[in-house]
PDB file of N, CA and C in Angstrom:
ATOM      1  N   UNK A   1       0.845  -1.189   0.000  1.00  0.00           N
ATOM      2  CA  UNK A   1       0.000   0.000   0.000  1.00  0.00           C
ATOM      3  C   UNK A   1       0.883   1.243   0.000  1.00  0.00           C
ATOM      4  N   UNK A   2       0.721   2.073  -0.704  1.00  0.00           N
ATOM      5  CA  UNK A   2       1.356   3.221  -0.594  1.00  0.00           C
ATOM      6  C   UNK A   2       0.324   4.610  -0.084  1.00  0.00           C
ATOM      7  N   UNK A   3       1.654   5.030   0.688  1.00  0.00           N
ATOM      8  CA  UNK A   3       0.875   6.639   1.256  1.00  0.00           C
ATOM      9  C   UNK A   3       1.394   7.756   0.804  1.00  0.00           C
ATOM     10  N   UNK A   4       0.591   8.841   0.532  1.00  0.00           N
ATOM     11  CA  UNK A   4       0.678  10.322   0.164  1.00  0.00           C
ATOM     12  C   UNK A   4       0.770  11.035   0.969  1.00  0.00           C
ATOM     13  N   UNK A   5       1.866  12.197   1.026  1.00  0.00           N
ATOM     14  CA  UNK A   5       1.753  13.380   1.295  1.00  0.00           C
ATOM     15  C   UNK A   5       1.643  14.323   0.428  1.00  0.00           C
ATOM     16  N   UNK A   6       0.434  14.927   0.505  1.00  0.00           N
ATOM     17  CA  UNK A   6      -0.498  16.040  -0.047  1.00  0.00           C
ATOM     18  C   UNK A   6      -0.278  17.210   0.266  1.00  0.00           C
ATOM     19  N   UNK A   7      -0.242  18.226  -0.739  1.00  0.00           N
ATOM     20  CA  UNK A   7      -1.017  19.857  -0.383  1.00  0.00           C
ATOM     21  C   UNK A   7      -1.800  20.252  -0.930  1.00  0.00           C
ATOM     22  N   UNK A   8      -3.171  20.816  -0.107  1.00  0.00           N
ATOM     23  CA  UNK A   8      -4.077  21.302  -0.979  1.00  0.00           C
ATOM     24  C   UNK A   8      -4.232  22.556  -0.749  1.00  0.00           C
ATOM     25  N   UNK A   9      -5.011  23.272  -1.910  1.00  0.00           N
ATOM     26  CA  UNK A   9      -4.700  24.493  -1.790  1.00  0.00           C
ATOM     27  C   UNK A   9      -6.359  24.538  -1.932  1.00  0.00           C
ATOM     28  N   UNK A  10      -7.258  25.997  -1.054  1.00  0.00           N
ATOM     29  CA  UNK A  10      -8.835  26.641  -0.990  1.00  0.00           C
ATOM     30  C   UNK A  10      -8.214  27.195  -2.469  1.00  0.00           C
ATOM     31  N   UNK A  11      -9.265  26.807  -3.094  1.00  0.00           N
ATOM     32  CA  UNK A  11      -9.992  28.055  -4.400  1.00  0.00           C
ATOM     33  C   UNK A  11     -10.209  29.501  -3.899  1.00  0.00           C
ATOM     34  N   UNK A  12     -11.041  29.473  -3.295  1.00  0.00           N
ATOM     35  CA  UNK A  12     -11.252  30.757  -2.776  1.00  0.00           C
ATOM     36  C   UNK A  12     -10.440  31.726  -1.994  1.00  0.00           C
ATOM     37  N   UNK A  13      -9.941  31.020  -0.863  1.00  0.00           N
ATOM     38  CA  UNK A  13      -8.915  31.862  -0.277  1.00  0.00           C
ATOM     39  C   UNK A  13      -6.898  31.576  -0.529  1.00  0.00           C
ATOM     40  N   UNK A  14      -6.620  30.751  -1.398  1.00  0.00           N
ATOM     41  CA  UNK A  14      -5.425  30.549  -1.596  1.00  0.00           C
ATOM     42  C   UNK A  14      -4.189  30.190  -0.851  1.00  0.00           C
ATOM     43  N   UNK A  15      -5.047  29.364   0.770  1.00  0.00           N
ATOM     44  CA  UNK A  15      -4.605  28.744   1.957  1.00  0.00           C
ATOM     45  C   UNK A  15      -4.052  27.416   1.635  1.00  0.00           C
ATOM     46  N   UNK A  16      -2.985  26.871   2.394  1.00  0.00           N
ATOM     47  CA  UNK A  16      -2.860  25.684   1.674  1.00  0.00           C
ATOM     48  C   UNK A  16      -3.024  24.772   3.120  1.00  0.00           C
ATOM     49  N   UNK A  17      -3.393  23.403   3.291  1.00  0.00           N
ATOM     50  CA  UNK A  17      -3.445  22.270   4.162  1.00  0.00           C
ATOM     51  C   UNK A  17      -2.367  21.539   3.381  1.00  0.00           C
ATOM     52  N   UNK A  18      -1.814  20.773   4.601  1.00  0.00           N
ATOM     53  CA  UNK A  18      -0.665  19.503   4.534  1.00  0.00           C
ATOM     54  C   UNK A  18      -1.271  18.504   4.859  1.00  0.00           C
ATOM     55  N   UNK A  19      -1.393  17.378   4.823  1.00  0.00           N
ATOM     56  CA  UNK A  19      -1.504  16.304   4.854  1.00  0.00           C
ATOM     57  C   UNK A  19      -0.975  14.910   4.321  1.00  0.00           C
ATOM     58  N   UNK A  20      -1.396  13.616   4.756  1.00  0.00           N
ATOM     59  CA  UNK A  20      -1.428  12.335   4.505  1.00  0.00           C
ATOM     60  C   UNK A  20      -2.101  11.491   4.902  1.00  0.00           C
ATOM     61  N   UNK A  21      -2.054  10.216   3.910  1.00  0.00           N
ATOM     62  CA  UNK A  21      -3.195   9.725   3.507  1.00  0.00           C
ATOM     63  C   UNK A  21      -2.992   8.351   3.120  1.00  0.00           C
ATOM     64  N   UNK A  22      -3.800   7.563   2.917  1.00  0.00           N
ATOM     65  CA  UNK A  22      -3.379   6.199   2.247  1.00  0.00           C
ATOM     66  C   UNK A  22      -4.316   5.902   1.007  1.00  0.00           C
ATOM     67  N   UNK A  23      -5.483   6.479   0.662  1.00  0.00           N
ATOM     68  CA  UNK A  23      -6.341   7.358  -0.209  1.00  0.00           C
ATOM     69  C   UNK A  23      -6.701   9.013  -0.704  1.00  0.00           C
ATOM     70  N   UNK A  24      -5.735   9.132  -1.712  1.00  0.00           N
ATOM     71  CA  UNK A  24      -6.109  10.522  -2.051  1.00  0.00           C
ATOM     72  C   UNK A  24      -6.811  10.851  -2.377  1.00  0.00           C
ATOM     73  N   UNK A  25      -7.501  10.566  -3.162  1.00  0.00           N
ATOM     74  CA  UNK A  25      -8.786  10.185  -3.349  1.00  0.00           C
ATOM     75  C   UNK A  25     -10.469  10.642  -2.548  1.00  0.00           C
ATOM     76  N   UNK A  26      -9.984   9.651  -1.926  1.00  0.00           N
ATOM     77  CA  UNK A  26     -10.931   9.890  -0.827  1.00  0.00           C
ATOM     78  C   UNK A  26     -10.671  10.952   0.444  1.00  0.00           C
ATOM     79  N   UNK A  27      -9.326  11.252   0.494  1.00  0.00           N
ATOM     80  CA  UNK A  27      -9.190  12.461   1.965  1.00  0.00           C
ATOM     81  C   UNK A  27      -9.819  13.316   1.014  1.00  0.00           C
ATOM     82  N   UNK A  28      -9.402  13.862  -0.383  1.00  0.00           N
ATOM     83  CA  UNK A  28      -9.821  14.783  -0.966  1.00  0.00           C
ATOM     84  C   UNK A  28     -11.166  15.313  -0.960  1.00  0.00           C
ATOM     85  N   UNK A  29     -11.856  14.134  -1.347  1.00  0.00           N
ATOM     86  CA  UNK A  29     -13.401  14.565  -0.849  1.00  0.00           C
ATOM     87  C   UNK A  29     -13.741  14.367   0.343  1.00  0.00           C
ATOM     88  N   UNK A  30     -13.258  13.935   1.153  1.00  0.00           N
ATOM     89  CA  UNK A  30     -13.902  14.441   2.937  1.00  0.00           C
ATOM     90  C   UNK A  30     -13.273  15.615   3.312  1.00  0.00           C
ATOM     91  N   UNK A  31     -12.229  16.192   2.582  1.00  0.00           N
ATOM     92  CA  UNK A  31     -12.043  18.112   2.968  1.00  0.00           C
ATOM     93  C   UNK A  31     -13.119  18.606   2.301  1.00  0.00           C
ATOM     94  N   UNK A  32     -13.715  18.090   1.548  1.00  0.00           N
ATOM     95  CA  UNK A  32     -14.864  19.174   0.583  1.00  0.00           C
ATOM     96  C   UNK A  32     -16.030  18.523   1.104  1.00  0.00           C
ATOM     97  N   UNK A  33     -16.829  17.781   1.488  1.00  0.00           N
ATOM     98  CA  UNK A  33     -17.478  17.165   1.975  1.00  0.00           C
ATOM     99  C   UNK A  33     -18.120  17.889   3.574  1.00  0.00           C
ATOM    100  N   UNK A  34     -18.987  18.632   3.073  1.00  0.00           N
ATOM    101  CA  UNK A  34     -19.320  19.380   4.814  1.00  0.00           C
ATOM    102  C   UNK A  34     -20.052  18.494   5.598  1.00  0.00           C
ATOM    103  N   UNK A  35     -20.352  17.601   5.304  1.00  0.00           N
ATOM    104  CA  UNK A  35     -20.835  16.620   6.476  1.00  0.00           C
ATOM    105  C   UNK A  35     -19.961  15.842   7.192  1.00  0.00           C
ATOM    106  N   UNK A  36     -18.530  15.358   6.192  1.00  0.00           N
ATOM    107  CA  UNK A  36     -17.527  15.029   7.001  1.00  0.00           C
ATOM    108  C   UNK A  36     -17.107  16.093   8.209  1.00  0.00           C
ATOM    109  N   UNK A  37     -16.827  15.754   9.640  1.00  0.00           N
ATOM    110  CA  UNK A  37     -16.524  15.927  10.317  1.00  0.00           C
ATOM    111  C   UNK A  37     -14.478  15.826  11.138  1.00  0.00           C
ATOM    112  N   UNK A  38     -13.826  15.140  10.115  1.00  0.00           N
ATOM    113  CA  UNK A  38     -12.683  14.524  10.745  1.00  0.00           C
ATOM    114  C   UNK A  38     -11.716  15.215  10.264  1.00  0.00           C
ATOM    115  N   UNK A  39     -11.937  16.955   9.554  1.00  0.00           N
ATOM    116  CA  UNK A  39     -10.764  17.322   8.816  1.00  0.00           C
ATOM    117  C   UNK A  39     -11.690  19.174   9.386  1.00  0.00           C
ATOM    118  N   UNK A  40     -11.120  19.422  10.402  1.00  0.00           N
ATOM    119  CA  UNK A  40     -11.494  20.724  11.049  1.00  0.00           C
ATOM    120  C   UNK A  40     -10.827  22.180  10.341  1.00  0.00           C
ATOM    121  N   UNK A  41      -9.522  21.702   9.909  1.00  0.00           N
ATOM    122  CA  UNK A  41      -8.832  22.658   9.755  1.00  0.00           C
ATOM    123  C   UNK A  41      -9.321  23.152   8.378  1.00  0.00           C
ATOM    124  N   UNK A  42     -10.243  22.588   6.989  1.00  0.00           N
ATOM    125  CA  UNK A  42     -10.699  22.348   5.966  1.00  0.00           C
ATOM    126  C   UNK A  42     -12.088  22.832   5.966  1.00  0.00           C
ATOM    127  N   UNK A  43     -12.546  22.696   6.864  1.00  0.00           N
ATOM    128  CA  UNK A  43     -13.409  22.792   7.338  1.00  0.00           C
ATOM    129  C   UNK A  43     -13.899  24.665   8.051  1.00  0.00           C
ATOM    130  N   UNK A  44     -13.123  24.973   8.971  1.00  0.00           N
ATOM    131  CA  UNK A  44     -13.194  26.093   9.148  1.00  0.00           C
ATOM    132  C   UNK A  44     -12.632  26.971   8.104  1.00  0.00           C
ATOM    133  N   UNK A  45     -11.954  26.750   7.344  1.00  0.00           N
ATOM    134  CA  UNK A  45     -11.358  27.890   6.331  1.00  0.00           C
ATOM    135  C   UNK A  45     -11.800  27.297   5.344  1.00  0.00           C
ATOM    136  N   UNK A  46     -12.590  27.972   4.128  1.00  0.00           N
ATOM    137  CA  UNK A  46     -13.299  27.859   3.091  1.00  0.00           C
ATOM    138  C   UNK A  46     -12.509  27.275   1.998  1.00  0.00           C
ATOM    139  N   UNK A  47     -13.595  26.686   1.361  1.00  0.00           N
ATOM    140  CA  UNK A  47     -12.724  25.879   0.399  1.00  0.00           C
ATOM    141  C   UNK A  47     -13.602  26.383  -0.755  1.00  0.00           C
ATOM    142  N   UNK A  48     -13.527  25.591  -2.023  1.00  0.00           N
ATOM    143  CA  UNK A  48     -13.278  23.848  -2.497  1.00  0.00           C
ATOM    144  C   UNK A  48     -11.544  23.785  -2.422  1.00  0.00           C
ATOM    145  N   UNK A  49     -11.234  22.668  -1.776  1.00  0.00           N
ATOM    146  CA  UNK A  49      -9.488  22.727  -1.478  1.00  0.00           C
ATOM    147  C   UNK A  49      -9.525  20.944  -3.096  1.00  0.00           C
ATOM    148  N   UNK A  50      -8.580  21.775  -3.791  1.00  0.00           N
ATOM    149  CA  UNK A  50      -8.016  21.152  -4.435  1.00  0.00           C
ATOM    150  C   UNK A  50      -6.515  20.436  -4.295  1.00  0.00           C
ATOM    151  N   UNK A  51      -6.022  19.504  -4.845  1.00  0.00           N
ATOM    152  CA  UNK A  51      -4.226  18.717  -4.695  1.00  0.00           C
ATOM    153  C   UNK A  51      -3.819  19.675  -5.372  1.00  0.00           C
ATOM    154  N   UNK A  52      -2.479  20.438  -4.798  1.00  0.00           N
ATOM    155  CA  UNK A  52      -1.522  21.075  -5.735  1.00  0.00           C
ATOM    156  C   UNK A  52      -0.414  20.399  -5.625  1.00  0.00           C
ATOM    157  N   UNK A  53      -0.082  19.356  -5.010  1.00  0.00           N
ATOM    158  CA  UNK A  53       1.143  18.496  -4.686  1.00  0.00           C
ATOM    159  C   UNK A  53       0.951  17.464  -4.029  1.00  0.00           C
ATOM    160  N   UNK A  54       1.663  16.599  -4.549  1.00  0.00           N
ATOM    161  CA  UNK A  54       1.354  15.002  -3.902  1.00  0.00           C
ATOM    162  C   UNK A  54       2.923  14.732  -3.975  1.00  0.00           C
ATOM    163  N   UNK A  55       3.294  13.718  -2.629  1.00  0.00           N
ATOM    164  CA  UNK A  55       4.068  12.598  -3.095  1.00  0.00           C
ATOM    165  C   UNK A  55       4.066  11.241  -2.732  1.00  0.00           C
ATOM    166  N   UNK A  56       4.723  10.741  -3.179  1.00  0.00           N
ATOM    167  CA  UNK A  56       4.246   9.082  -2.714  1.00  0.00           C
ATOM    168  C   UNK A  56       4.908   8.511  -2.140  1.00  0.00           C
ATOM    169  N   UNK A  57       5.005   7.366  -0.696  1.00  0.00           N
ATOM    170  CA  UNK A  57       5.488   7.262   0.196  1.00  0.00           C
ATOM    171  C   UNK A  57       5.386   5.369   0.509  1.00  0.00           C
ATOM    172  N   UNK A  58       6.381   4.200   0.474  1.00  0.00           N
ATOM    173  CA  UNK A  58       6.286   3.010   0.987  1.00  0.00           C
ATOM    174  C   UNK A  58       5.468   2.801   2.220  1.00  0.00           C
ATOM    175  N   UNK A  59       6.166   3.429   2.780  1.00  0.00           N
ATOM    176  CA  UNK A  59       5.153   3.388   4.469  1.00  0.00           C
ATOM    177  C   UNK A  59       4.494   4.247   4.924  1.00  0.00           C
ATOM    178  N   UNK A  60       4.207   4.415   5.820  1.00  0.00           N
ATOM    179  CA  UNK A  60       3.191   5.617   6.820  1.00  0.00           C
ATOM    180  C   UNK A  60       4.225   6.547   7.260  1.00  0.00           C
ATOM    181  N   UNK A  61       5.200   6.056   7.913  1.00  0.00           N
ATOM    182  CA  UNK A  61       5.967   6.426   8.951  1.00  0.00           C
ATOM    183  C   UNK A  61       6.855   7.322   8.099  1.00  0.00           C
ATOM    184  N   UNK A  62       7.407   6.705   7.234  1.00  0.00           N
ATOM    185  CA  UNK A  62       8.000   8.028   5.630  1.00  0.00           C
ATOM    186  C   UNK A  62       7.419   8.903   5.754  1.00  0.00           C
ATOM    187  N   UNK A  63       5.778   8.421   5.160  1.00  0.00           N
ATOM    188  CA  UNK A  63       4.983   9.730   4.684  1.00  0.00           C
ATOM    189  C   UNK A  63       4.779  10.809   5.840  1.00  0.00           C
ATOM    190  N   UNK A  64       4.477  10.277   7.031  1.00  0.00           N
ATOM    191  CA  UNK A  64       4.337  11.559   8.408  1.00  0.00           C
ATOM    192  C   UNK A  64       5.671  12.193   8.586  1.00  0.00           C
ATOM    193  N   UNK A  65       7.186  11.848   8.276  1.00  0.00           N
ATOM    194  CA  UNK A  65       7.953  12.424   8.782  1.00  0.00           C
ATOM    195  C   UNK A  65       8.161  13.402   7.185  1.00  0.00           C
ATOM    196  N   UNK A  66       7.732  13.229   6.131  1.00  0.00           N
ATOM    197  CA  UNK A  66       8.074  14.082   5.351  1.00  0.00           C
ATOM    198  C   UNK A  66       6.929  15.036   6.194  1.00  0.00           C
ATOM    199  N   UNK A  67       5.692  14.876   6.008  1.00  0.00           N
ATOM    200  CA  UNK A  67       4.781  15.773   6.129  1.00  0.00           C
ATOM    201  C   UNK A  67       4.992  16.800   7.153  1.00  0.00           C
ATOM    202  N   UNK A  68       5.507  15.943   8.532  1.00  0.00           N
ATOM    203  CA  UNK A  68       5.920  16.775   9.725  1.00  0.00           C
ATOM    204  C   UNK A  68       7.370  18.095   9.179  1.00  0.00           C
ATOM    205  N   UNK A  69       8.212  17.643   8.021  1.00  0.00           N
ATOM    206  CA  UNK A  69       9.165  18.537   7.438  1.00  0.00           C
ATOM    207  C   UNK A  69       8.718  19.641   6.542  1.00  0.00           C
ATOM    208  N   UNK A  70       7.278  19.547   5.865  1.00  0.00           N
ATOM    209  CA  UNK A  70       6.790  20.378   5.249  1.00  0.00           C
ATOM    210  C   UNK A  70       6.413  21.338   6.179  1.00  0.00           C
ATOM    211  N   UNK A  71       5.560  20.769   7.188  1.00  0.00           N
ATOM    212  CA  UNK A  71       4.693  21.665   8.436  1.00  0.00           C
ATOM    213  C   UNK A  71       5.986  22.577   8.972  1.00  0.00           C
ATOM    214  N   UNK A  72       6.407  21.530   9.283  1.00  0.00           N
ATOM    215  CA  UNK A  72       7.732  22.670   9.970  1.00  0.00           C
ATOM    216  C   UNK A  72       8.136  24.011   9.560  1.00  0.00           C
ATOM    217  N   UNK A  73       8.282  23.869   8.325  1.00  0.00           N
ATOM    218  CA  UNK A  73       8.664  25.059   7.323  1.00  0.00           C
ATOM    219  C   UNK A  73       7.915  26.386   8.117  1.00  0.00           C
ATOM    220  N   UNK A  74       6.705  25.888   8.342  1.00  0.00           N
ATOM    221  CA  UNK A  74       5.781  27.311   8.376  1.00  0.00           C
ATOM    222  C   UNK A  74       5.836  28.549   7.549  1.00  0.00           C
ATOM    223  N   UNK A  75       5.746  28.390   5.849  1.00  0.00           N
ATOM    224  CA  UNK A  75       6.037  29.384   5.186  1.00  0.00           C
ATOM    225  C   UNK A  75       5.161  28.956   4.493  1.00  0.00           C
ATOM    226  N   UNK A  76       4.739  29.980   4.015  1.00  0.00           N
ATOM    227  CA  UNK A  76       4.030  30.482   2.793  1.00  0.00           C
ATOM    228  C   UNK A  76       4.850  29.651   1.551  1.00  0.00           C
ATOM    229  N   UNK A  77       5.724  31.062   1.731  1.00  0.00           N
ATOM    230  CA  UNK A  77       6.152  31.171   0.049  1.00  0.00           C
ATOM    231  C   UNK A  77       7.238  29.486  -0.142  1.00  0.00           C
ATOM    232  N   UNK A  78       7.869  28.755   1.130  1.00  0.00           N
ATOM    233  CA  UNK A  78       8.968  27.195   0.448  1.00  0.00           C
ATOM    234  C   UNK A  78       7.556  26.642   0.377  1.00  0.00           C
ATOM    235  N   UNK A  79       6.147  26.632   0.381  1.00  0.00           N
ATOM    236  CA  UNK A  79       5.418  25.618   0.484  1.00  0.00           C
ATOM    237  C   UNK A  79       5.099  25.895  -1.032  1.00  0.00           C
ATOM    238  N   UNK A  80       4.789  27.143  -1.316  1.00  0.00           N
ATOM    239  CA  UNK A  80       4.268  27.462  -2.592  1.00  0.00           C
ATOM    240  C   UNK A  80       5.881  27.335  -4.134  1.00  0.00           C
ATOM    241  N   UNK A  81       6.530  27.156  -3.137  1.00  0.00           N
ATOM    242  CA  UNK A  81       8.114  27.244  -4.251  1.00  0.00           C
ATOM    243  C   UNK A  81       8.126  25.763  -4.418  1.00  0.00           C
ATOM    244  N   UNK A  82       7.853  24.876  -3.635  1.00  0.00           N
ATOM    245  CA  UNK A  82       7.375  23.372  -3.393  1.00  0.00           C
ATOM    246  C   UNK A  82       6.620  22.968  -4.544  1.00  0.00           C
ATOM    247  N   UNK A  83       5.589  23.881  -4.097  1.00  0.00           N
ATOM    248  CA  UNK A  83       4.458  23.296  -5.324  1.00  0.00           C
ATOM    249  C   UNK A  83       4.779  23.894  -6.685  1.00  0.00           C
ATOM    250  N   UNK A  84       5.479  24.886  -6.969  1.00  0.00           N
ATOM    251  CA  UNK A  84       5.745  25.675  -8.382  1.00  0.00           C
ATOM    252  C   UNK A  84       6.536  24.371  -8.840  1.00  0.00           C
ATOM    253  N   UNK A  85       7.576  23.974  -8.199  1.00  0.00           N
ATOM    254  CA  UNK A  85       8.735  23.040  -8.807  1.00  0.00           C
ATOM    255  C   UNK A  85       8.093  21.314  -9.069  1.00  0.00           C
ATOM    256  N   UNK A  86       6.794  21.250  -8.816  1.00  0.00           N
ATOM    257  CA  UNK A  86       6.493  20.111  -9.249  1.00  0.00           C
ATOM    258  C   UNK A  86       5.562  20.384 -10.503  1.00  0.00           C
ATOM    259  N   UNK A  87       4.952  21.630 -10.507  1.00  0.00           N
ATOM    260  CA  UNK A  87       3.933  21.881 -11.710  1.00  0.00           C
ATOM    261  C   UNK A  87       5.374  22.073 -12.733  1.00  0.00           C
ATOM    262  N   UNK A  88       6.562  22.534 -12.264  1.00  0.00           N
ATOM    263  CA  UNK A  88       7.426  23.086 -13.632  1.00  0.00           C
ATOM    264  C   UNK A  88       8.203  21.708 -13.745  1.00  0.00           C
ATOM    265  N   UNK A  89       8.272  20.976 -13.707  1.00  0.00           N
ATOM    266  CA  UNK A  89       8.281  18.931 -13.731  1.00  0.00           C
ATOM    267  C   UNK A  89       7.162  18.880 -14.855  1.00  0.00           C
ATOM    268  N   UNK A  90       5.962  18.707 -14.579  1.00  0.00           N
ATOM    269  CA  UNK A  90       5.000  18.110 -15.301  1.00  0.00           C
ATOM    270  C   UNK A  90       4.887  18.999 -16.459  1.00  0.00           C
TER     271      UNK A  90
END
């Protein structure tokens, strides 16, 4: 099974969430999903939150310690320089 670490970014307000997952898929629509309850932070700040970055991960324990290295950052702009350098890849 492989796991993702995600960023999504609100349409509307141009906020981004970190996360991981073992379905992208599916976390994706329980951030947009207002009846889901298990994603607060998505939830209080307006969405529709779309993937602007994914990566893919063997284990869990990979994927949380990258994710915990993204969070860390606490920046704006390496999260958004993050995501520029994978759209300028594809």
């Amino acid at each position: 099974m492989d796991y993702y670490v995600y960023i999504l970014q609100s349409e509307s307000t141009g906020r981004y969430y970190i996360g991981h997952t073992d379905d992208l898929e599916r976390r994706v629509l329980q951030h947009n999903d207002p009846e889901y309850h298990g994603s607060k932070t998505t939830k209080r700040f307006h969405g529709p939150w779309t993937v602007v970055y994914s990566e893919t991960y063997k284990t869990r324990s990979e994927a949380v310690v990258r994710e915990k290295q993204i969070k860390v950052w606490k920046s704006r702009k390496m999260i958004a320089q993050l995501v520029e350098s994978r759209q300028s890849r594809d």
